[in-house]
Structure formats: structure tokens, C-alpha cells
C-alpha atoms as a PDB file:
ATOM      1  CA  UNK A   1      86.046  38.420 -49.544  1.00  0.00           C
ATOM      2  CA  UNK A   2      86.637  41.696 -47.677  1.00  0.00           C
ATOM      3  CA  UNK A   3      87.253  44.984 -49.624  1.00  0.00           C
ATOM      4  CA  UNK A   4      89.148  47.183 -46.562  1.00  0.00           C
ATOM      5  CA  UNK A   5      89.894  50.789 -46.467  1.00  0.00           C
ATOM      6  CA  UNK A   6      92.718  52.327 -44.560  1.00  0.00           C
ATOM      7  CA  UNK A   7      93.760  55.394 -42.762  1.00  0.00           C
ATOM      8  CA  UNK A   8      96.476  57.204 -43.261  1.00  0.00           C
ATOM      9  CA  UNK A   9      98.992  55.116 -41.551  1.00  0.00           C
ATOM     10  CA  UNK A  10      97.918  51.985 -43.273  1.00  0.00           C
ATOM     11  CA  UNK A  11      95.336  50.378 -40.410  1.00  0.00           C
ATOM     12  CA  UNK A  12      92.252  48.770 -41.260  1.00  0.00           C
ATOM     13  CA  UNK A  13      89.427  51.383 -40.828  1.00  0.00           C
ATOM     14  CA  UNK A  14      86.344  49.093 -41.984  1.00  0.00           C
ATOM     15  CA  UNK A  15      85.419  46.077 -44.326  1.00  0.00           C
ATOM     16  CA  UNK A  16      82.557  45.571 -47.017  1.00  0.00           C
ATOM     17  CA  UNK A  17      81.362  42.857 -48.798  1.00  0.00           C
ATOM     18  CA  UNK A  18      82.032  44.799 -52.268  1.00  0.00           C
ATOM     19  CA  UNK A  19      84.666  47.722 -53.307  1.00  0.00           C
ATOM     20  CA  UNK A  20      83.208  51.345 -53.220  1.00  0.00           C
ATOM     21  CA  UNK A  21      85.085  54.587 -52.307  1.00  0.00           C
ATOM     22  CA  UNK A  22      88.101  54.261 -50.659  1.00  0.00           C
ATOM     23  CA  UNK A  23      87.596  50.659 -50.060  1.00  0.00           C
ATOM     24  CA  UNK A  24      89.035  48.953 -53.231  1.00  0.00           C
ATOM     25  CA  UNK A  25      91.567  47.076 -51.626  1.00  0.00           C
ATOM     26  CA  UNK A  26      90.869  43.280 -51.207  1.00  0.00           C
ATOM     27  CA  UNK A  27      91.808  40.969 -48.428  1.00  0.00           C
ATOM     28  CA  UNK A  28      91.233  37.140 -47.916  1.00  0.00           C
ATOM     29  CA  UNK A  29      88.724  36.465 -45.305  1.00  0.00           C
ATOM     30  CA  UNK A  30      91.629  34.624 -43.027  1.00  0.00           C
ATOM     31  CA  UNK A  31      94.448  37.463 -43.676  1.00  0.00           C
ATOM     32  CA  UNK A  32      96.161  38.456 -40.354  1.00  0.00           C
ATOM     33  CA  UNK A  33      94.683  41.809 -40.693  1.00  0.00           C
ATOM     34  CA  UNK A  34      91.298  40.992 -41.196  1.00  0.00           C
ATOM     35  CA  UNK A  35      91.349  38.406 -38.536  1.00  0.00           C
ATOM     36  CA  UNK A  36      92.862  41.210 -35.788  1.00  0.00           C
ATOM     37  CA  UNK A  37      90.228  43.551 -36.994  1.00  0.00           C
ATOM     38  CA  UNK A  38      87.887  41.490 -36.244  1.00  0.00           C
ATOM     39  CA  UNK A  39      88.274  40.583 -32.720  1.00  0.00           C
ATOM     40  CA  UNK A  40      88.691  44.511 -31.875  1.00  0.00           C
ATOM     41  CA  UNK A  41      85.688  44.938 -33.204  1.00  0.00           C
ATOM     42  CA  UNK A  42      83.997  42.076 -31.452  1.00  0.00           C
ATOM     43  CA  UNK A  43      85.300  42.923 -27.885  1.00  0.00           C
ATOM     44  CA  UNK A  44      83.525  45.969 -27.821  1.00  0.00           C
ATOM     45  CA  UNK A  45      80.455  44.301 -28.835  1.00  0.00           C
ATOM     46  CA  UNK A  46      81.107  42.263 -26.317  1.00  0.00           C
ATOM     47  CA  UNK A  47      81.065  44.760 -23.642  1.00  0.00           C
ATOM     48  CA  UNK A  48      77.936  46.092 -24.857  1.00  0.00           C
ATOM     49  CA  UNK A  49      76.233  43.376 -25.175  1.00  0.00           C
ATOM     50  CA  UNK A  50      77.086  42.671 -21.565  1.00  0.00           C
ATOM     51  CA  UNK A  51      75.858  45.989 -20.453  1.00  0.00           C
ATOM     52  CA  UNK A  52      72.442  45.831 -22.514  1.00  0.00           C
ATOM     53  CA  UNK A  53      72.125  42.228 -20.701  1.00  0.00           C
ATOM     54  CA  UNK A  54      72.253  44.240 -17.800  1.00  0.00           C
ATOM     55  CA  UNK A  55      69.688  46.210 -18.424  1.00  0.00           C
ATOM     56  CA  UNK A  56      67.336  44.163 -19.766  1.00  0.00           C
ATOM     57  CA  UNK A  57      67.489  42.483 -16.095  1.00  0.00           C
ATOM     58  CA  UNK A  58      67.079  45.510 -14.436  1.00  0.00           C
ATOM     59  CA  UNK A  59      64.023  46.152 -16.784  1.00  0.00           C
ATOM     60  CA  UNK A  60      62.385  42.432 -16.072  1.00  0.00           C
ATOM     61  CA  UNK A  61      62.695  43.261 -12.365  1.00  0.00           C
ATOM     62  CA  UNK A  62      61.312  46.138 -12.358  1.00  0.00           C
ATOM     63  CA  UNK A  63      57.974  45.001 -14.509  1.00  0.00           C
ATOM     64  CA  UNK A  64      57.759  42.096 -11.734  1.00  0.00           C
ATOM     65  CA  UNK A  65      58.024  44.454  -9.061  1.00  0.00           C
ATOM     66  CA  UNK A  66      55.642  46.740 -10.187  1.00  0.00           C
ATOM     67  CA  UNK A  67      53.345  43.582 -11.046  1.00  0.00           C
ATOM     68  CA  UNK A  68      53.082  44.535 -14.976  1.00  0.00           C
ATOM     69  CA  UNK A  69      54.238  41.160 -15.692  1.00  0.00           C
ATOM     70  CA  UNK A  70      55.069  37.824 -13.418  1.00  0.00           C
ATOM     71  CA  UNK A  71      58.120  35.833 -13.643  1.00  0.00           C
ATOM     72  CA  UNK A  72      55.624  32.681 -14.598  1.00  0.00           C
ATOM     73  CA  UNK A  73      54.880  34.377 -17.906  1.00  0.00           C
ATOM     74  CA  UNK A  74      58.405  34.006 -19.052  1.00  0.00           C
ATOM     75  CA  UNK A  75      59.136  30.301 -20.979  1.00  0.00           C
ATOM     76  CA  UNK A  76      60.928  28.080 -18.306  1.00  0.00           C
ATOM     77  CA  UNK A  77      64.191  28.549 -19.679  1.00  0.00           C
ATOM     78  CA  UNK A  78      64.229  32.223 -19.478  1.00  0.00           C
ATOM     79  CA  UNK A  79      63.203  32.294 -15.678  1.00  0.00           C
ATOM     80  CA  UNK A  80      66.086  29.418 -14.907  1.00  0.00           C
ATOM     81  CA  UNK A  81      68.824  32.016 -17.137  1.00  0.00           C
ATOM     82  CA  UNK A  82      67.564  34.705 -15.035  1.00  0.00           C
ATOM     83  CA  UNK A  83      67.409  33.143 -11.738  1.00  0.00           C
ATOM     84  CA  UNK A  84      71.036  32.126 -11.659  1.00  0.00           C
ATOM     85  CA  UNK A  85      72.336  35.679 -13.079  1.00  0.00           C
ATOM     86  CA  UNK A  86      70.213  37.234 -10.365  1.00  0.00           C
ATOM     87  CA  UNK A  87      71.886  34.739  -7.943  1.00  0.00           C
ATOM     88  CA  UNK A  88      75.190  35.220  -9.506  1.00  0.00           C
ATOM     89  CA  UNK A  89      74.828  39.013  -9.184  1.00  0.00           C
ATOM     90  CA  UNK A  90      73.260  39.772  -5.905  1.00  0.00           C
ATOM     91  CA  UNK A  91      74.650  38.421  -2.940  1.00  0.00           C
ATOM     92  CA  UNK A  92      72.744  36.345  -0.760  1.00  0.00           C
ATOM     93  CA  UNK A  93      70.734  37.384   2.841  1.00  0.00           C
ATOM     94  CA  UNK A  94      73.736  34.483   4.484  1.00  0.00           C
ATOM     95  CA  UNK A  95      76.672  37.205   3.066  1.00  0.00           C
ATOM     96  CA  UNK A  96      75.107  39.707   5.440  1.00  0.00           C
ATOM     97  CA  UNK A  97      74.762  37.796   8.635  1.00  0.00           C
ATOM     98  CA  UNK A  98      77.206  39.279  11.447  1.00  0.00           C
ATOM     99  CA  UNK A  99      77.513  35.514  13.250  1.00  0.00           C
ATOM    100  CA  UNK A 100      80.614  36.679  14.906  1.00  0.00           C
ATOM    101  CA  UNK A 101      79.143  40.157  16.414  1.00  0.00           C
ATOM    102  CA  UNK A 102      81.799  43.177  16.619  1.00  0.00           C
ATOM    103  CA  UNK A 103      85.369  42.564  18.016  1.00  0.00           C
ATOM    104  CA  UNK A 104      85.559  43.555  21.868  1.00  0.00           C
ATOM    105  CA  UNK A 105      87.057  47.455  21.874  1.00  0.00           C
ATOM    106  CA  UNK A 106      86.889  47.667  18.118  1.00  0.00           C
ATOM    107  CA  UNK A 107      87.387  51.343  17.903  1.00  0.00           C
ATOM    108  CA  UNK A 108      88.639  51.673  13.871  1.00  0.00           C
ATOM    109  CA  UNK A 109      86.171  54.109  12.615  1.00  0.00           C
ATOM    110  CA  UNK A 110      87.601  54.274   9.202  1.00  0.00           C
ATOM    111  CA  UNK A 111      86.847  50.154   9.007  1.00  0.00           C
ATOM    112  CA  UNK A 112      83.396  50.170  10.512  1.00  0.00           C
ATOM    113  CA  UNK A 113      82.577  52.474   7.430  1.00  0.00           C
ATOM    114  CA  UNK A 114      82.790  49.632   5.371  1.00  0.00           C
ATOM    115  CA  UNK A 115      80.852  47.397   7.368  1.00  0.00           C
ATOM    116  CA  UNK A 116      77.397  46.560   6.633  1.00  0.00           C
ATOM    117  CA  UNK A 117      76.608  45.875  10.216  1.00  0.00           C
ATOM    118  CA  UNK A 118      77.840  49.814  11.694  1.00  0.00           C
END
């Protein structure tokens, strides 16, 4: 199905549905090639979509923070998806809980940097 064009050293640059300049080549849709291109092209999509996720959860915080919207207007399903990202995401009030207290003559400044409870 794919009409491909190349670069210079013979790699797949892109892939349409019918030849036009520079694309006149044809490939089967399962060639090796094809199939490679592809998934390069789909991990990056991947990774943005990913990001953009990210944002749009930043974005539905904020509008519940700033009361523009509440999280009962979303459709159940929506609040349940975002519920366990959020969970999955942030860590929970229990991760910073110092039950043990500090170590008796703990004097390692460079650690205590990267406590939460310094």
C-alpha cells in the first residue's frame, strides 16, 4: 500500500497512501522496512503523548484548584483514571512520615540535604 521515499543512503524518509514526487517507490504494508519505520515513528508519539497526558493533568488540577471546575463534573470514569495517576504520581503524606526520628550523632551534612525531614 505504501509509496516510500528515501534519502540518500537508501532509509525510509516517509510513506503515502499514493506516489507523488520522490515517493514512487512501492512497499507492501508488512515489508520489514515499513514495519521498522513504523514503530520509530510510533515511539516518539509515544513519548509525546505521555508528556501531553501530563499536562492535561496538571491543567485539570489547576481548574479544580482555582474552583473553575470540580472534579464531580468530570464522567465517573474520568475522575477514577485520574485519581489513580494522581496516586500513582504523587507520593503519599505516609512516604513523608519520619517514624524513626534522626540517628543519635548523625552529623553527615551532605545526607541530611536530601532528607525531607532537615
Amino acid at each position: 500500500m505504501p509509496f516510500v521515499r528515501r534519502d540518500a543512503q537508501g532509509a525510509l524518509l516517509s510513506l503515502h497512501r499514493q506516489a507523488e514526487g520522490g515517493a514512487t517507490e512501492w512497499l507492501a504494508d508488512n515489508d520489514a522496512q515499513v514495519l521498522s519505520f513504523l514503530a520509530q515513528q510510533a515511539d516518539g508519539f509515544e513519548q509525546l503523548d505521555a508528556d501531553f497526558i501530563r499536562v492535561l493533568e496538571d491543567l485539570i488540577d489547576v481548574l479544580v484548584d482555582r474552583h473553575v471546575i470540580n472534579m464531580t463534573d468530570l464522567p465517573p470514569a474520568a475522575r477514577d483514571k485520574l485519581a489513580a495517576r494522581r496516586d500513582h504520581r504523587r507520593p503519599s503524606p505516609l512516604a513523608e512520615l519520619n517514624l524513626l526520628g534522626d540517628a543519635p550523632g548523625d552529623d553527615n551534612p551532605a545526607l541530611r540535604g536530601f532528607s525531607p525531614f532537615a
